[in-house]
N, C-alpha and C. Protein backbone atom coordinates (compact mmCIF):
# COMPACT_ATOMS: atom_id res chain seq x y z
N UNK A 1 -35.03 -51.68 14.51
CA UNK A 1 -34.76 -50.30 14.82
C UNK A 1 -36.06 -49.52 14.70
N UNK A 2 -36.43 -48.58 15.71
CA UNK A 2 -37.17 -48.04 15.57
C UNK A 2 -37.45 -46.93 14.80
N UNK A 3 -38.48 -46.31 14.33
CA UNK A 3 -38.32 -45.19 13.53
C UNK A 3 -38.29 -43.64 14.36
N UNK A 4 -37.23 -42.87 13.84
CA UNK A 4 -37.55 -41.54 14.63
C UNK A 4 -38.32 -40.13 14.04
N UNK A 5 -38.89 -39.61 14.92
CA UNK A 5 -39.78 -38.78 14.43
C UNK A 5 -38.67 -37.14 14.00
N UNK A 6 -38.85 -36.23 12.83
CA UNK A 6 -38.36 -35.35 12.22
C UNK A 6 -38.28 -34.48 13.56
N UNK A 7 -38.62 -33.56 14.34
CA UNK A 7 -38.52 -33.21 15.65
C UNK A 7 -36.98 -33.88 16.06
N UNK A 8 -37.17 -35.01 16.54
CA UNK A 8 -35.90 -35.66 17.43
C UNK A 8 -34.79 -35.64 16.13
N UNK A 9 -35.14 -36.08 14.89
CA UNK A 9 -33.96 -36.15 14.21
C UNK A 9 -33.25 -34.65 14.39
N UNK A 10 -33.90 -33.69 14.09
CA UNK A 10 -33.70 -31.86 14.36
C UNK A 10 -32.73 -31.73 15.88
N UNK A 11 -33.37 -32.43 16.43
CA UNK A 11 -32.75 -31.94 17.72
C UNK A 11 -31.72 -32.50 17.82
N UNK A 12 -31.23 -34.01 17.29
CA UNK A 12 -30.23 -34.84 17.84
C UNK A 12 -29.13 -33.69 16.50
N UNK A 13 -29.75 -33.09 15.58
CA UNK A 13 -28.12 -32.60 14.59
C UNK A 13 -28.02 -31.30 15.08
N UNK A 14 -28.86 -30.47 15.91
CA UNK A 14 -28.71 -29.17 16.68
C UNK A 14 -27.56 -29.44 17.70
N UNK A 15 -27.87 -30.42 18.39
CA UNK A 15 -26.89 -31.07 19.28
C UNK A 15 -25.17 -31.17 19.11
N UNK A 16 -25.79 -32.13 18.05
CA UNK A 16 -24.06 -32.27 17.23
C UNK A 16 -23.39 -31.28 16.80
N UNK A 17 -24.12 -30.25 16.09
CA UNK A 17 -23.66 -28.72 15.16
C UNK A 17 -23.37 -28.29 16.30
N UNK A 18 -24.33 -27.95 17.20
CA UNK A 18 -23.97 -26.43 17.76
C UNK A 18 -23.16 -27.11 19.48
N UNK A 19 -23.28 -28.21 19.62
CA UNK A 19 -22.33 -28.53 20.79
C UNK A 19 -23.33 -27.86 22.03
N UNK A 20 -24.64 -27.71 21.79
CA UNK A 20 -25.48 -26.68 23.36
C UNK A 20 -25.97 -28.23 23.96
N UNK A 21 -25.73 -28.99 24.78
CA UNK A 21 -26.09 -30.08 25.53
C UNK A 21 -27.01 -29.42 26.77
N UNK A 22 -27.10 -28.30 26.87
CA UNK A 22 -27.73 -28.02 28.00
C UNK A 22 -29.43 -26.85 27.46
N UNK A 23 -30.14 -27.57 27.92
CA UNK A 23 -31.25 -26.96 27.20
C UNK A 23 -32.30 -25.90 27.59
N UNK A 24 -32.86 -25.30 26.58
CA UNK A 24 -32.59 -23.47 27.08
C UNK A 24 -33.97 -23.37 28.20
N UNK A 25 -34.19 -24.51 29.13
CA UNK A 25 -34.85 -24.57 29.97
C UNK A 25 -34.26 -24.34 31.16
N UNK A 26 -32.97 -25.04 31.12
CA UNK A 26 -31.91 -25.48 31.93
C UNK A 26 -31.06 -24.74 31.90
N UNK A 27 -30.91 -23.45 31.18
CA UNK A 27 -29.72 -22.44 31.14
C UNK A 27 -29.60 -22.13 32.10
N UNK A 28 -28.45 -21.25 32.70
CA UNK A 28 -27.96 -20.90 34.00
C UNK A 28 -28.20 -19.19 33.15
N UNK A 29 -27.61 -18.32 34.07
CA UNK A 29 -28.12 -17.27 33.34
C UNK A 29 -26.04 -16.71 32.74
N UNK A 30 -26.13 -15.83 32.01
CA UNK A 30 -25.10 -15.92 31.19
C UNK A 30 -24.20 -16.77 30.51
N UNK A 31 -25.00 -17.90 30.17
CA UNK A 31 -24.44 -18.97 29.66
C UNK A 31 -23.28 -18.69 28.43
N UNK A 32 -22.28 -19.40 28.30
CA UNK A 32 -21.95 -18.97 27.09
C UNK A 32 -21.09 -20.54 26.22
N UNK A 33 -21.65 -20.50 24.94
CA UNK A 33 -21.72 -21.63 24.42
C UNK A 33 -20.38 -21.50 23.85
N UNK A 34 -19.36 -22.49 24.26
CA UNK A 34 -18.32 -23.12 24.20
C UNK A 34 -18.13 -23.07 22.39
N UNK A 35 -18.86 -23.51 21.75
CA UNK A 35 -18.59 -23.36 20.42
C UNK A 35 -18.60 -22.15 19.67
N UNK A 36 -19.29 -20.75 19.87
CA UNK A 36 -19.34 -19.56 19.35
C UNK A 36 -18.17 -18.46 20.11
N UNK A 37 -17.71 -18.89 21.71
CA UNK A 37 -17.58 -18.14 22.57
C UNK A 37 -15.97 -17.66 21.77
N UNK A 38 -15.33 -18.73 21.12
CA UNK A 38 -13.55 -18.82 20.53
C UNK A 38 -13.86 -17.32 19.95
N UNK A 39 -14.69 -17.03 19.18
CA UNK A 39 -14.73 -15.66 18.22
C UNK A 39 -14.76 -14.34 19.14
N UNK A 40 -15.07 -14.51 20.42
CA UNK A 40 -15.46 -13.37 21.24
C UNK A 40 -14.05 -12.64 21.64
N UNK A 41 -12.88 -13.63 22.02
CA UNK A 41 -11.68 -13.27 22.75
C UNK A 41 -11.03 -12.94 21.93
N UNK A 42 -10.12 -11.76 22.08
CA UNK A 42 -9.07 -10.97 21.47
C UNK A 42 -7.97 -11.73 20.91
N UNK A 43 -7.40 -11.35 20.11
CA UNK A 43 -6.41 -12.59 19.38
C UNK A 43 -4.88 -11.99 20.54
N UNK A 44 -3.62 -12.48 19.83
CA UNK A 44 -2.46 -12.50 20.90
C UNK A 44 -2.02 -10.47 20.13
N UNK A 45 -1.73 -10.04 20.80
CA UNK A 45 -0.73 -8.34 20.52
C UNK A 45 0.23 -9.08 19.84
N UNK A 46 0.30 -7.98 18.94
CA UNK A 46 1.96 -8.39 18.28
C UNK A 46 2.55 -6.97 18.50
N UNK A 47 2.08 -6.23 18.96
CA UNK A 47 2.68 -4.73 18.78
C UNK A 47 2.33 -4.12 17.62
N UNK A 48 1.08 -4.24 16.82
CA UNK A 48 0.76 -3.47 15.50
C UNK A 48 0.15 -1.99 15.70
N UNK A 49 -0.61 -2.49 17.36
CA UNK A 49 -1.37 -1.10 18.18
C UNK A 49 -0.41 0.00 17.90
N UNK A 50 0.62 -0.24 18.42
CA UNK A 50 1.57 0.45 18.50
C UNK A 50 2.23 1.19 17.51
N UNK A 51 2.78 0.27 16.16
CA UNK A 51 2.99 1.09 15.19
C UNK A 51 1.34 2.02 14.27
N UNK A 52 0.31 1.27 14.79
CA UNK A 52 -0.79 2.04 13.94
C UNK A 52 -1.03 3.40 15.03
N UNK A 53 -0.29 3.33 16.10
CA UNK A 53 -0.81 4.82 16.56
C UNK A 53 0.48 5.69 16.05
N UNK A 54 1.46 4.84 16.09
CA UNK A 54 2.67 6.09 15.53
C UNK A 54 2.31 6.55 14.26
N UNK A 55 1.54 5.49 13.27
CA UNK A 55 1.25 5.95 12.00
C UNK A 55 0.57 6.90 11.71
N UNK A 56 -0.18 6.70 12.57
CA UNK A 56 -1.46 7.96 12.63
C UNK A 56 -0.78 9.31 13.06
N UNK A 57 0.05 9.70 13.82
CA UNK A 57 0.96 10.65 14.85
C UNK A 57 1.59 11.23 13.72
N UNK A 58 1.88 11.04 12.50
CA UNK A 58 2.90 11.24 11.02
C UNK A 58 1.88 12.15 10.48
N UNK A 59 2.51 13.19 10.28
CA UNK A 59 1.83 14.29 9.39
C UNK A 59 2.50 14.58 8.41
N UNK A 60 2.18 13.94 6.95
CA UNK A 60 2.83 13.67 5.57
C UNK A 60 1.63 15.08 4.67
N UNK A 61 2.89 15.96 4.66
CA UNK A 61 2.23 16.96 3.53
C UNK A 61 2.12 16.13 1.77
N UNK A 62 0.89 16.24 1.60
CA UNK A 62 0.17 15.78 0.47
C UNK A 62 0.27 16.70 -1.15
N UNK A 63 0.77 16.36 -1.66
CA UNK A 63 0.68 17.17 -2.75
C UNK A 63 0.82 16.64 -4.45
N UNK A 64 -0.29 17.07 -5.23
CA UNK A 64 -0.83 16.26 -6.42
C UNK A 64 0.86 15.81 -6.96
N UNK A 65 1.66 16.62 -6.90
CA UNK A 65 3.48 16.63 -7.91
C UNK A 65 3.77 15.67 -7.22
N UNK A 66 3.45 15.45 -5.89
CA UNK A 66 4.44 13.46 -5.09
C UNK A 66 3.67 12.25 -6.02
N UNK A 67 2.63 12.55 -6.64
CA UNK A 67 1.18 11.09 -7.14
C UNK A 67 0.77 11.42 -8.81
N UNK A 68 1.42 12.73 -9.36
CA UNK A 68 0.68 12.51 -10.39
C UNK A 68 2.14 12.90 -11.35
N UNK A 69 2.30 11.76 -12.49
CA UNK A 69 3.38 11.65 -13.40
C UNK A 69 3.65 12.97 -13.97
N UNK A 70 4.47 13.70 -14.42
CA UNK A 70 4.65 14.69 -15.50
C UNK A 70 4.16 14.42 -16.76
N UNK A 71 2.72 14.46 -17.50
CA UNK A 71 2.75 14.42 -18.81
C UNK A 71 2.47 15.09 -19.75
N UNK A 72 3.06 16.39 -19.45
CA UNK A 72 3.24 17.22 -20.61
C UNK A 72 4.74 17.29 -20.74
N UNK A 73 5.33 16.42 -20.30
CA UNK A 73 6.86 16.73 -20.97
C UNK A 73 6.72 15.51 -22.33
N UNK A 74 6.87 16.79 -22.61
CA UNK A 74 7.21 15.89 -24.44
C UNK A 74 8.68 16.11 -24.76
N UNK A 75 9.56 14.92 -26.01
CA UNK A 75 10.46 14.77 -26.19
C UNK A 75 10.81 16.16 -27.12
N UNK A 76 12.11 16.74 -26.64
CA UNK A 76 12.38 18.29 -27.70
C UNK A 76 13.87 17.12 -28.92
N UNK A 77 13.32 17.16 -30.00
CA UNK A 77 14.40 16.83 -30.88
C UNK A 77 14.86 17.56 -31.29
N UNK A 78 15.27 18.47 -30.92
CA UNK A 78 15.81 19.77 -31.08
C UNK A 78 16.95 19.57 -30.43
N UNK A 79 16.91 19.28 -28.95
CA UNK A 79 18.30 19.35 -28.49
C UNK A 79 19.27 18.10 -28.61
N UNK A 80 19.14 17.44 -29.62
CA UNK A 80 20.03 17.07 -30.35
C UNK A 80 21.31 17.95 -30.93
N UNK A 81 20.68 18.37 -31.56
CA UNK A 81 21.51 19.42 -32.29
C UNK A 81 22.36 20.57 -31.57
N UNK A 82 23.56 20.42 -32.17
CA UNK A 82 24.59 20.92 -30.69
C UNK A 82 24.45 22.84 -30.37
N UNK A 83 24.18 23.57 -31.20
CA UNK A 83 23.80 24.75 -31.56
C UNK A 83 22.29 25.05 -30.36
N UNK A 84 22.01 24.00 -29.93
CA UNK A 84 20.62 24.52 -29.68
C UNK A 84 20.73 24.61 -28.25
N UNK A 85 20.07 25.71 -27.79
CA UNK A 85 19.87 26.20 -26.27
C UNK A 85 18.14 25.98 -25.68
N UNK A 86 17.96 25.82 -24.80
CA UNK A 86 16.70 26.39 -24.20
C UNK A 86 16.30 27.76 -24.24
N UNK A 87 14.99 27.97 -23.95
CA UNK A 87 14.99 29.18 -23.76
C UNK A 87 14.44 29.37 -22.33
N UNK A 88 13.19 28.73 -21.63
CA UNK A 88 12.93 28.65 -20.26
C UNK A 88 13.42 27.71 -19.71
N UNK A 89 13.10 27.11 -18.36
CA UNK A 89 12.76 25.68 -17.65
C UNK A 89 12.26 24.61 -18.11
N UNK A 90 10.96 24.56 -18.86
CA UNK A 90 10.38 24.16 -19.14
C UNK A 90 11.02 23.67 -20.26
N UNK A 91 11.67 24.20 -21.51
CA UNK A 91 12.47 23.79 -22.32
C UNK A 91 13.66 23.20 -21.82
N UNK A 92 14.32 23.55 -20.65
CA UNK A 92 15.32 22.57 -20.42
C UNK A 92 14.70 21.16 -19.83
N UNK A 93 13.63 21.50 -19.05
CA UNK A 93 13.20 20.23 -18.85
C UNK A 93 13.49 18.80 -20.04
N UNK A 94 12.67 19.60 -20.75
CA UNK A 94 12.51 18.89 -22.34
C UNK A 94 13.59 18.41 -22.63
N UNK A 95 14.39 19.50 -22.87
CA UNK A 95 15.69 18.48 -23.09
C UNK A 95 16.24 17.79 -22.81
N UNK A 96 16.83 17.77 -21.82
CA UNK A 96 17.38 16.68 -20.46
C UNK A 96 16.59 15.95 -20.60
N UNK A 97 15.36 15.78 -20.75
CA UNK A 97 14.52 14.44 -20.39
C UNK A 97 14.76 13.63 -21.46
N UNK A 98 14.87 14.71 -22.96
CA UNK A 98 14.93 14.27 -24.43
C UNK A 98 16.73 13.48 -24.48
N UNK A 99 16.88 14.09 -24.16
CA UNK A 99 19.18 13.49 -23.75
C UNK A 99 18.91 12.32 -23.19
N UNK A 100 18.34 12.56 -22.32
CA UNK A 100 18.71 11.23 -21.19
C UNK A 100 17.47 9.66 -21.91
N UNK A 101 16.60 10.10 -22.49
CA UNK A 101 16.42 9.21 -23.34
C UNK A 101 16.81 8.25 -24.18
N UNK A 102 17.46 9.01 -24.88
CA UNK A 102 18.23 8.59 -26.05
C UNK A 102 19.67 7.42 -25.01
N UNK A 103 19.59 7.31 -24.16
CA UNK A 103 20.85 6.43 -23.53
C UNK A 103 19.80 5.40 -22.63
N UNK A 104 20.57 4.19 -22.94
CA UNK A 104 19.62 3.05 -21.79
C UNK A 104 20.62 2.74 -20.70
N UNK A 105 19.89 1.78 -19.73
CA UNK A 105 20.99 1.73 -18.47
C UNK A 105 21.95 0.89 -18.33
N UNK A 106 22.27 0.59 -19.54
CA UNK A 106 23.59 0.03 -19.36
C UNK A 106 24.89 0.97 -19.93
N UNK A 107 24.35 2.14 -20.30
CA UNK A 107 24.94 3.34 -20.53
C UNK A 107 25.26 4.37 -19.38
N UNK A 108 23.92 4.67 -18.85
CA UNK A 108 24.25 5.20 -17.41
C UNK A 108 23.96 4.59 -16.68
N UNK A 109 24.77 4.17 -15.67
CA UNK A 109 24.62 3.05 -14.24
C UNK A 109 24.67 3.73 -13.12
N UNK A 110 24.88 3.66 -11.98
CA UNK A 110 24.54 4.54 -10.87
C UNK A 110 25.72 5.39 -10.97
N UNK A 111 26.76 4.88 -11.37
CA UNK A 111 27.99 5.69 -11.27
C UNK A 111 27.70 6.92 -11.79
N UNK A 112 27.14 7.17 -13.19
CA UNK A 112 27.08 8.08 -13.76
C UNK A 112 26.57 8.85 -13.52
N UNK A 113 25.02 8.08 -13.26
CA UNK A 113 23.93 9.18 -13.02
C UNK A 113 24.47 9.71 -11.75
N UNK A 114 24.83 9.41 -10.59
CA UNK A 114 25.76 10.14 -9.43
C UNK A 114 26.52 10.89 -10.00
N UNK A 115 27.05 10.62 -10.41
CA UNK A 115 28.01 12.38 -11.12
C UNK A 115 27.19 13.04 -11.89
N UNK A 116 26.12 12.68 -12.61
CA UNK A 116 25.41 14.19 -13.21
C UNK A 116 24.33 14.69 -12.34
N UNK A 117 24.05 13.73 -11.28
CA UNK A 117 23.48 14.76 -10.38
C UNK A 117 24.20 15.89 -9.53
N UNK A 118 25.50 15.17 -9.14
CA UNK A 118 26.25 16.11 -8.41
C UNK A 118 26.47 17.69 -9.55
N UNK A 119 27.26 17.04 -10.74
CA UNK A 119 26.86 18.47 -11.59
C UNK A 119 25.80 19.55 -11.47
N UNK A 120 24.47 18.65 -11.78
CA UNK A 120 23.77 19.43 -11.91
C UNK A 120 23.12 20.14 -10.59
N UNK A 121 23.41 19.44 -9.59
CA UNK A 121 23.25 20.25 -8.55
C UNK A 121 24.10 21.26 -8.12
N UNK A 122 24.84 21.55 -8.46
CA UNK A 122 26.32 21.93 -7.91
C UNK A 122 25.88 23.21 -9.14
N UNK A 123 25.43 22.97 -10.15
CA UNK A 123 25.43 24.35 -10.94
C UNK A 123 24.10 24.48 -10.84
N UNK A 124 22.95 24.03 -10.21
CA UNK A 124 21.78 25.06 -9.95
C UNK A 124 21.65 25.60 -8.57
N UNK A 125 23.14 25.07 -7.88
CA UNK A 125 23.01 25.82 -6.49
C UNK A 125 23.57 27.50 -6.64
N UNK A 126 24.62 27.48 -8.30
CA UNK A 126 24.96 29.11 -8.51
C UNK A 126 24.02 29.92 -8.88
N UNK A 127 23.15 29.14 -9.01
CA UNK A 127 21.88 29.95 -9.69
C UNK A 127 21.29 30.91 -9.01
N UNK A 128 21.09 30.72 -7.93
CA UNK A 128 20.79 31.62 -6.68
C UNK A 128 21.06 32.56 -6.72
């Protein structure tokens, strides 16, 4: 076997890697190499165009109260005690949040909490 010179070894694994058999003497003009060309063409539509332009078309009012937790409600142990009233919003907040604490969910299940929303909606609609 003969020995080959570093040059030809170069060229014969350029060959193999890159699949260009035709040499850039011999190019035609816009050649395009069969092995790089797969990355150029568009993949298949699935219809995503479509929902990303409706997405965009959605005008969602932004506001810090939809993203940022309530944490200044602290627990009132106060309204425990059956005597005790609120005095603002803010104190009823407290409470209710402090009530509804004190019970886990196997206490209130959807059933329930559905009826104390209806309550409580139903008596802050007299409020008006």
């Amino acid at each position: 076997m003969s020995k080959i010179s570093k040059d030809d070894l170069k060229e014969v694994i350029q060959d193999i890697l890159f699949e260009n058999h035709i040499k850039e003497m011999f190019t035609p003009d816009n050649f395009v190499n069969s092995r790089t060309a797969m990355f150029d063409t568009p993949g298949p539509t699935t219809g995503s165009e479509i929902v990303q332009q409706e997405e965009e078309n959605i005008e969602i009012p932004i506001t810090a109260d939809d993203f940022i937790p309530v944490v200044t409600l602290k627990r009132n142990h106060s309204a425990r005690d059956k005597k005790y009233s609120p005095k603002n919003r803010r104190e009823l907040k407290s409470a209710v949040y402090s009530t509804l604490e004190d019970y886990d969910d196997m206490q209130i299940d959807s059933d329930i909490s559905g009826k104390i929303w209806k309550s409580v909606t139903k008596i802050l609609s007299k409020v008006q």
